[in-house]
N, C-alpha and C. Protein backbone atom coordinates (compact mmCIF):
# COMPACT_ATOMS: atom_id res chain seq x y z
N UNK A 1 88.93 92.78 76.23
CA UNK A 1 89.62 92.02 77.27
C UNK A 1 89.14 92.48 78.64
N UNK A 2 88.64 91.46 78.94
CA UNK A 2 88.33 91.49 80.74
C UNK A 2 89.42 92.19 81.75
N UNK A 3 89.56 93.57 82.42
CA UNK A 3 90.68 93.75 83.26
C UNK A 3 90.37 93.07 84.15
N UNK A 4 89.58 92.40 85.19
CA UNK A 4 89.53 91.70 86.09
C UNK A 4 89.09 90.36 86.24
N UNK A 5 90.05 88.93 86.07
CA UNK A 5 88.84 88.35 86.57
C UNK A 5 88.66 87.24 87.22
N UNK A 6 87.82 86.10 87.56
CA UNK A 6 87.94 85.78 88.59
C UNK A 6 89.39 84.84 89.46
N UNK A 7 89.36 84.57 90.45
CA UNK A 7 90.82 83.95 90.85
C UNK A 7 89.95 83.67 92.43
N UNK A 8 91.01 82.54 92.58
CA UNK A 8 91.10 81.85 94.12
C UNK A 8 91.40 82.25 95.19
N UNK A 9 90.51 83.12 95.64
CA UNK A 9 90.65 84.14 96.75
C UNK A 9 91.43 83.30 98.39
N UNK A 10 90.61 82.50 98.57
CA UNK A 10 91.36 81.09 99.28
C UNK A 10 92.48 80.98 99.41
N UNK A 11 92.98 81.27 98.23
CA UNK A 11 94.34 80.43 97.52
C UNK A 11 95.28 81.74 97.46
N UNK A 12 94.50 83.02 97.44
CA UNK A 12 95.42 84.03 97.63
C UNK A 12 95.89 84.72 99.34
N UNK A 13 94.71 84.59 99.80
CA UNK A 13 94.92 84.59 101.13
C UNK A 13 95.82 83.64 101.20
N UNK A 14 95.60 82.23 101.70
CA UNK A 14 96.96 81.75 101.82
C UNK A 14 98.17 81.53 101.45
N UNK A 15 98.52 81.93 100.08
CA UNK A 15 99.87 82.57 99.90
C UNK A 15 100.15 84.06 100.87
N UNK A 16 99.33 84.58 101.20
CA UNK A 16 99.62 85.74 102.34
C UNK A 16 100.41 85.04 103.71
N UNK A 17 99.23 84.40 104.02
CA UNK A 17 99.84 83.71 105.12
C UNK A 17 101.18 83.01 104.87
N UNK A 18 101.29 82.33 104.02
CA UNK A 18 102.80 81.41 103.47
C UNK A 18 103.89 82.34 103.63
N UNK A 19 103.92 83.68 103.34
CA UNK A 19 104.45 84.64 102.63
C UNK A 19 105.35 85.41 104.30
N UNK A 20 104.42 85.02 105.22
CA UNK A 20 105.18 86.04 106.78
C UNK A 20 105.94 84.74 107.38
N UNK A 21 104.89 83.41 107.04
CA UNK A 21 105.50 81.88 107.32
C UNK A 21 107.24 82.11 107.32
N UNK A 22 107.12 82.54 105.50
CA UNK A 22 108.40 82.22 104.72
C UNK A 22 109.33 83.27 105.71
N UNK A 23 108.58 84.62 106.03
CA UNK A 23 109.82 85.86 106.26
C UNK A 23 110.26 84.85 107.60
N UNK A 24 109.57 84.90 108.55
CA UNK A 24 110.05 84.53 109.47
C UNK A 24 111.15 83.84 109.69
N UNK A 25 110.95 83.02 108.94
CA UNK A 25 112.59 81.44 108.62
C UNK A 25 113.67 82.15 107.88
N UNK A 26 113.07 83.33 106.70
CA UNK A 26 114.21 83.85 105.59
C UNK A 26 114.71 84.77 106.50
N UNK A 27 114.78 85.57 107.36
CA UNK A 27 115.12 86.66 108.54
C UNK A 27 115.29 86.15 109.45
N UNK A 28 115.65 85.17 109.70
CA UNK A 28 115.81 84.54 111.14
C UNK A 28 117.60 84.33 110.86
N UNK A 29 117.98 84.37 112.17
CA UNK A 29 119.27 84.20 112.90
C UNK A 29 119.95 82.69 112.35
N UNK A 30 118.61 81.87 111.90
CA UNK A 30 118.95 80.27 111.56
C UNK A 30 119.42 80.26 109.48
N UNK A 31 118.59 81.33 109.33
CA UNK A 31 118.98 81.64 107.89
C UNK A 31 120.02 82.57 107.11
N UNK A 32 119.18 84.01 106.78
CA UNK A 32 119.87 84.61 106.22
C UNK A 32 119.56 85.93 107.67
N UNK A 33 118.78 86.19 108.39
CA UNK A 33 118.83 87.46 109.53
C UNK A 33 120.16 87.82 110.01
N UNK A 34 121.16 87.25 109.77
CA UNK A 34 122.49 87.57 110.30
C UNK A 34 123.40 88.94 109.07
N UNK A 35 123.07 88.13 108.32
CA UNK A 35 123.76 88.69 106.89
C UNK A 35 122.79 90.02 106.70
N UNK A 36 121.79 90.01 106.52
CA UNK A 36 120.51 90.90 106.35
C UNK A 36 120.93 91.92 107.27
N UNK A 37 120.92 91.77 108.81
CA UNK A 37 121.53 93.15 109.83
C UNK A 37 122.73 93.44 109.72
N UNK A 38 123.46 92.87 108.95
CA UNK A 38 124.76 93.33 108.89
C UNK A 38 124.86 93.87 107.43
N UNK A 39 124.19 93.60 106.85
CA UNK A 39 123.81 94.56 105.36
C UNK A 39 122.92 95.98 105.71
N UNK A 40 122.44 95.98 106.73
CA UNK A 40 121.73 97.22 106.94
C UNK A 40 122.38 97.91 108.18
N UNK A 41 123.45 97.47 108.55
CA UNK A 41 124.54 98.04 109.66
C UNK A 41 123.78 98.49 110.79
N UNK A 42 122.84 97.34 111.13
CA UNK A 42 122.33 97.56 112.80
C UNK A 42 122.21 96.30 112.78
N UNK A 43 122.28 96.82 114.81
CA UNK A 43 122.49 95.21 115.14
C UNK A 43 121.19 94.63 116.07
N UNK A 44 121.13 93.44 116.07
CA UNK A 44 119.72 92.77 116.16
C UNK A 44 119.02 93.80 117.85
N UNK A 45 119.57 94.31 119.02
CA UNK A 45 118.90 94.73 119.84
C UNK A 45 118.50 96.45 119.26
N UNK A 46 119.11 96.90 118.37
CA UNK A 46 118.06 97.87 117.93
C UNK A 46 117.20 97.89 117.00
N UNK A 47 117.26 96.60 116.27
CA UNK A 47 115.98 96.17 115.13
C UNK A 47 114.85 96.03 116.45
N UNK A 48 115.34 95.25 117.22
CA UNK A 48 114.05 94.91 118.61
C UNK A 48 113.50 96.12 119.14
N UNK A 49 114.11 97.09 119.16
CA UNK A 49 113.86 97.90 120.18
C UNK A 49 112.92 99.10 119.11
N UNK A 50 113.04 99.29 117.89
CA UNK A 50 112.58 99.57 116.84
C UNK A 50 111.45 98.57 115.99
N UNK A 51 111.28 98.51 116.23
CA UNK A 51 110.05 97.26 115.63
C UNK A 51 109.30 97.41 116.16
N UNK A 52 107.86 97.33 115.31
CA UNK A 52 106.65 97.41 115.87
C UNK A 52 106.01 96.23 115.12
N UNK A 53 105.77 95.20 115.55
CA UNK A 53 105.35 93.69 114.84
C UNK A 53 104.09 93.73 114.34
N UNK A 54 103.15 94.52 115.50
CA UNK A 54 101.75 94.15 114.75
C UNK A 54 101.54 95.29 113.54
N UNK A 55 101.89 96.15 113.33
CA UNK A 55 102.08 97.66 112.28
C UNK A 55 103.19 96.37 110.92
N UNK A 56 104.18 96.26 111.22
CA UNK A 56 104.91 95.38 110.36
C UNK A 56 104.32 94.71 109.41
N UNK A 57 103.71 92.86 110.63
CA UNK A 57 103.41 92.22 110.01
C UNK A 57 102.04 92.62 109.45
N UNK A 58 100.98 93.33 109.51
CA UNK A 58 99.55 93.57 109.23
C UNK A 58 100.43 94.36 107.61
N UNK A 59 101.08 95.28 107.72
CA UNK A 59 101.05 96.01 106.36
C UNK A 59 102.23 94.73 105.23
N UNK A 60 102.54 94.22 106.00
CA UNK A 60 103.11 92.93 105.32
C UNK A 60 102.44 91.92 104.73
N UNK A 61 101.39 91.78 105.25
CA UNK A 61 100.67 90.44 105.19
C UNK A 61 100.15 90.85 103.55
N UNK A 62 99.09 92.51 103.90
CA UNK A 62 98.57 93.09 103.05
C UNK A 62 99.16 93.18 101.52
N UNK A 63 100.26 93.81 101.76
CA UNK A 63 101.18 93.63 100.44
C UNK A 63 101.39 92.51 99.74
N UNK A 64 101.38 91.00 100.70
CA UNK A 64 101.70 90.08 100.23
C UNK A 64 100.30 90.26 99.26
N UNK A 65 99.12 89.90 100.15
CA UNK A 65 97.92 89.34 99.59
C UNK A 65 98.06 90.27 98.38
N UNK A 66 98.25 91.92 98.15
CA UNK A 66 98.20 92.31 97.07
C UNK A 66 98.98 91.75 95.77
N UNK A 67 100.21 90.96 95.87
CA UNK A 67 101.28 90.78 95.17
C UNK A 67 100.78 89.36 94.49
N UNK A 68 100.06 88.61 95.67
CA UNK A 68 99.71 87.21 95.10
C UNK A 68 98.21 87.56 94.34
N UNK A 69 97.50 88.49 94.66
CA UNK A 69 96.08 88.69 93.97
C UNK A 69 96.89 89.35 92.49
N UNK A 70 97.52 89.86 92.53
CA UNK A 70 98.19 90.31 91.32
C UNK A 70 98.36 89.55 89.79
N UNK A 71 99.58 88.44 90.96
CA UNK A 71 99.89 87.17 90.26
C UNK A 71 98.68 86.42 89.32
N UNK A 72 97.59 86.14 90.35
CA UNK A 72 96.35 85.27 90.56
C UNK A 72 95.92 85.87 89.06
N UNK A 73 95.88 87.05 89.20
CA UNK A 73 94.77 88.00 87.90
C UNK A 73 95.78 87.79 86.73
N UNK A 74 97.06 87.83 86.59
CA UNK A 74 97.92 87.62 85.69
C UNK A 74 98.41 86.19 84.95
N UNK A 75 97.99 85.08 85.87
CA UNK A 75 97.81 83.80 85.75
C UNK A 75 96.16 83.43 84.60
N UNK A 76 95.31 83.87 85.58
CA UNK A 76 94.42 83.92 84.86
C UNK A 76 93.69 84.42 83.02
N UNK A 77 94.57 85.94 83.27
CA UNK A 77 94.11 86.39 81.94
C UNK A 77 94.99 86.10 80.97
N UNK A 78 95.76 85.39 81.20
CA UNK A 78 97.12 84.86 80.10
C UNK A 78 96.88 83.03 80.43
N UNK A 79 95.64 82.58 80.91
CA UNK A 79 95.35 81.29 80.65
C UNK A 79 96.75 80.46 81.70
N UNK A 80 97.57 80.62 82.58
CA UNK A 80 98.65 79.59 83.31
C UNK A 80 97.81 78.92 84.44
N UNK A 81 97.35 78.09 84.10
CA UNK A 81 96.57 77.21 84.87
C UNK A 81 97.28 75.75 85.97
N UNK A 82 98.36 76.04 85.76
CA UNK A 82 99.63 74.61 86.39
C UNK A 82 100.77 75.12 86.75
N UNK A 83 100.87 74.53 88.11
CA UNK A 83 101.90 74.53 88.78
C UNK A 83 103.42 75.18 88.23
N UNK A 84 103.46 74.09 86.66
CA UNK A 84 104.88 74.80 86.36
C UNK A 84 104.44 76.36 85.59
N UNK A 85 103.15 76.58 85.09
CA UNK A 85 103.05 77.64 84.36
C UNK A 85 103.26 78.79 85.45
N UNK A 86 102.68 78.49 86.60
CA UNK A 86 102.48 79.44 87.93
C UNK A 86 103.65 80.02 88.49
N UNK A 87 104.65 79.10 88.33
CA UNK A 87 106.00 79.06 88.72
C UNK A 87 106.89 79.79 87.80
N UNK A 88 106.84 79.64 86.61
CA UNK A 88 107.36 80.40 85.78
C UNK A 88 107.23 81.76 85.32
N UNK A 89 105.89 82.08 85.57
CA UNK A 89 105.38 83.54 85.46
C UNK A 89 105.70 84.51 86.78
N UNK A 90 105.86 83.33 88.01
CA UNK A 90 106.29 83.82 89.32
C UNK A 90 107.47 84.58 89.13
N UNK A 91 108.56 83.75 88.45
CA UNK A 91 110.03 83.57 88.28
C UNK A 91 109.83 85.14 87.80
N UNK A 92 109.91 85.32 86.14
CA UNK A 92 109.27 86.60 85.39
C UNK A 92 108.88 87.52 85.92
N UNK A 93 107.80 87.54 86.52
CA UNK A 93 107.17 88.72 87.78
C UNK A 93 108.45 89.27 88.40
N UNK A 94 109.08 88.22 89.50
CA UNK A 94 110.30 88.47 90.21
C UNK A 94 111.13 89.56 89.00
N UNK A 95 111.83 88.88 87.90
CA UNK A 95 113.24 89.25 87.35
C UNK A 95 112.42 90.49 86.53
N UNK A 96 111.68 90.65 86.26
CA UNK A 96 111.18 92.12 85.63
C UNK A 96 110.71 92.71 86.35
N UNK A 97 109.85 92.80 87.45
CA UNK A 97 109.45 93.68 88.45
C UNK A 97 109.76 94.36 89.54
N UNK A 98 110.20 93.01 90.19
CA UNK A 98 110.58 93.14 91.48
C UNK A 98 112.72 93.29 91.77
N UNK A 99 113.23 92.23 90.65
CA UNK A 99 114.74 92.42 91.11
C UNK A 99 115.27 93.37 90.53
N UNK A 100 114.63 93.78 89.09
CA UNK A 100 115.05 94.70 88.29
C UNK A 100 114.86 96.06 88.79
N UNK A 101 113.86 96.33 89.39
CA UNK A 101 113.78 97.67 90.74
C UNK A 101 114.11 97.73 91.76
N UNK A 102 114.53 96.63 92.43
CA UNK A 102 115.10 96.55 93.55
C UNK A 102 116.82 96.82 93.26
N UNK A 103 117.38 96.38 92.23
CA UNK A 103 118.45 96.80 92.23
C UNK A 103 118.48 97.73 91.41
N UNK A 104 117.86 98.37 90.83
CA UNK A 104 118.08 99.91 90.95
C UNK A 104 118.06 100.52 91.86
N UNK A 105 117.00 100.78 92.71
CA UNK A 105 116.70 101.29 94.24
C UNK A 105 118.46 100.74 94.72
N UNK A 106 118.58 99.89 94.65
CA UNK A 106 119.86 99.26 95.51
C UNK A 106 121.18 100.24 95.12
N UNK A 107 120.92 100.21 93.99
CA UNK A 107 122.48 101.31 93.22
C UNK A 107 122.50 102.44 93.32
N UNK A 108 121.12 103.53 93.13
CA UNK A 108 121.31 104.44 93.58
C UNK A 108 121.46 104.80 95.30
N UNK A 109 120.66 104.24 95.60
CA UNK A 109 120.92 104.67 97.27
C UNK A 109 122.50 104.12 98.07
N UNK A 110 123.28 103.36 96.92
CA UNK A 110 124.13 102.79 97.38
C UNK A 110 124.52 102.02 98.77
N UNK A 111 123.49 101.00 98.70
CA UNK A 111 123.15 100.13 99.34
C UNK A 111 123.82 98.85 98.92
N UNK A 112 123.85 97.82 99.83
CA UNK A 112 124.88 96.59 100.23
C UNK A 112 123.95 95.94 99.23
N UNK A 113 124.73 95.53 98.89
CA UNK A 113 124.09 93.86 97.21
C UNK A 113 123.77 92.84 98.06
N UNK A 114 124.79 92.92 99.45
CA UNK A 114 124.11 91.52 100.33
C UNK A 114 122.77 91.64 100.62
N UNK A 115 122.56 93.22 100.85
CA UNK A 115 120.68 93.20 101.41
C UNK A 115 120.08 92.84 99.71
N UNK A 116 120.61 93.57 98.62
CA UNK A 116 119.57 93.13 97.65
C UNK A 116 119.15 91.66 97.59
N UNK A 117 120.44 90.69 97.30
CA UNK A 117 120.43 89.61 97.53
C UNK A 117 120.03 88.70 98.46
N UNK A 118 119.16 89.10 99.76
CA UNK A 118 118.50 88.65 100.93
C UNK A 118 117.44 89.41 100.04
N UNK A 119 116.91 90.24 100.01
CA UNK A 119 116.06 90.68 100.27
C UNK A 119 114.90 90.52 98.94
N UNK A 120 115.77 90.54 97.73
CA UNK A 120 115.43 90.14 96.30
C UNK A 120 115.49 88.11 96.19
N UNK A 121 115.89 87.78 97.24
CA UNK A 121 115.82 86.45 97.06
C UNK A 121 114.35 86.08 97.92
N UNK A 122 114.58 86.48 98.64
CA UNK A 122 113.14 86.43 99.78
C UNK A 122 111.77 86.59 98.65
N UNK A 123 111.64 87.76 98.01
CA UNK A 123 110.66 88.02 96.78
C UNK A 123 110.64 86.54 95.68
N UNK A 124 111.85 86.31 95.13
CA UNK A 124 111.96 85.30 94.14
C UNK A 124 111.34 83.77 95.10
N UNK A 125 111.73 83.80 96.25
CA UNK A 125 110.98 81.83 97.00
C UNK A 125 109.59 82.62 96.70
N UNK A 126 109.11 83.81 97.47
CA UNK A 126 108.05 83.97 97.55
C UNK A 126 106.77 83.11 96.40
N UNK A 127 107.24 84.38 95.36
CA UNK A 127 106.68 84.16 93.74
C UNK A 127 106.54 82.91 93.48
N UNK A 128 107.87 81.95 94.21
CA UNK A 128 107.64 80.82 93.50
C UNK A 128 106.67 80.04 93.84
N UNK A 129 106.37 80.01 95.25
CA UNK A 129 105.66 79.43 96.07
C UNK A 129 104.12 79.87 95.89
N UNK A 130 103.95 81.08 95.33
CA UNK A 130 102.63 81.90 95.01
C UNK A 130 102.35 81.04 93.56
N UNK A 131 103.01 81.07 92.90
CA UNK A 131 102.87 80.54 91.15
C UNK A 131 102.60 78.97 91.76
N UNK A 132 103.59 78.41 92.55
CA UNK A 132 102.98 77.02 92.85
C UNK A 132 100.93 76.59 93.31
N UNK A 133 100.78 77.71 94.45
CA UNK A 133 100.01 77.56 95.00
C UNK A 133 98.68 77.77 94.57
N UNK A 134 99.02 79.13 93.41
CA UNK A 134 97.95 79.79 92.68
C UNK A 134 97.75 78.56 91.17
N UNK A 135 98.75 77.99 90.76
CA UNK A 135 98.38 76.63 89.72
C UNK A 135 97.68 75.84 89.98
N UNK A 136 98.12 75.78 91.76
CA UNK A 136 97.68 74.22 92.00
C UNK A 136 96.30 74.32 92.52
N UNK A 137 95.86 75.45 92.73
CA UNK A 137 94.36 75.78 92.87
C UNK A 137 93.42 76.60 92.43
N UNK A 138 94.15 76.24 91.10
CA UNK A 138 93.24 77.42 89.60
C UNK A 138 92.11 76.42 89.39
């Protein structure tokens, strides 16, 4: 079995890009950013004053692209070539990888379920949108 092989580099980059698109709207004041700072008990002028955007978004972007090149290679060597296959393995990825450690991380540190739930939901559009994007340009 091939560990690597090829995938839509194109197509993974721009799920990167999709991916800060998405934070932006999912963290915003118009969405869920209200609930999110009040799950992490600070309030929006010291997230500002603490933030460093270009350090942020650059190691953000990166992670994404790693998460969707991930996907891409996992799509591939298990043959999910379509939209709904992309989407479904997204889903999977999410509920075994990502929510299932995140709420552990969440329980022990005894942390607010509202941030898991922002923050584990944010991961789950992601995936989905990655499984969409990575089908639809296998």
């Amino acid at each position: 079995m091939q560990v690597f092989v090829h995938v839509n580099y194109i197509a993974v980059l721009f799920c990167g890009v999709i991916s800060i698109v998405i934070s932006l709207f999912w963290y915003s004041p118009m969405l869920l950013g209200k609930i999110w700072l009040d799950s992490i008990e600070k309030t929006e002028e010291e997230i500002e004053k603490e933030f460093k955007s270009i350090k942020t978004y650059i190691f953000s972007f990166i992670g994404q692209i790693l998460l969707a090149y991930a996907l891409a290679q996992v799509m591939a060597l298990i043959g999910a070539n379509t939209t709904a296959e992309g989407m479904r393995l997204g889903f999977l990825c999410w509920f075994g990888f990502i929510a299932s450690t995140m709420f552990t991380n969440h329980t022990f540190e005894g942390g607010s379920y509202k941030r898991f739930f922002v923050d584990s939901g944010y991961h789950l559009i992601v995936l989905l949108i990655f499984g969409f994007i990575l089908g639809a340009w296998s």
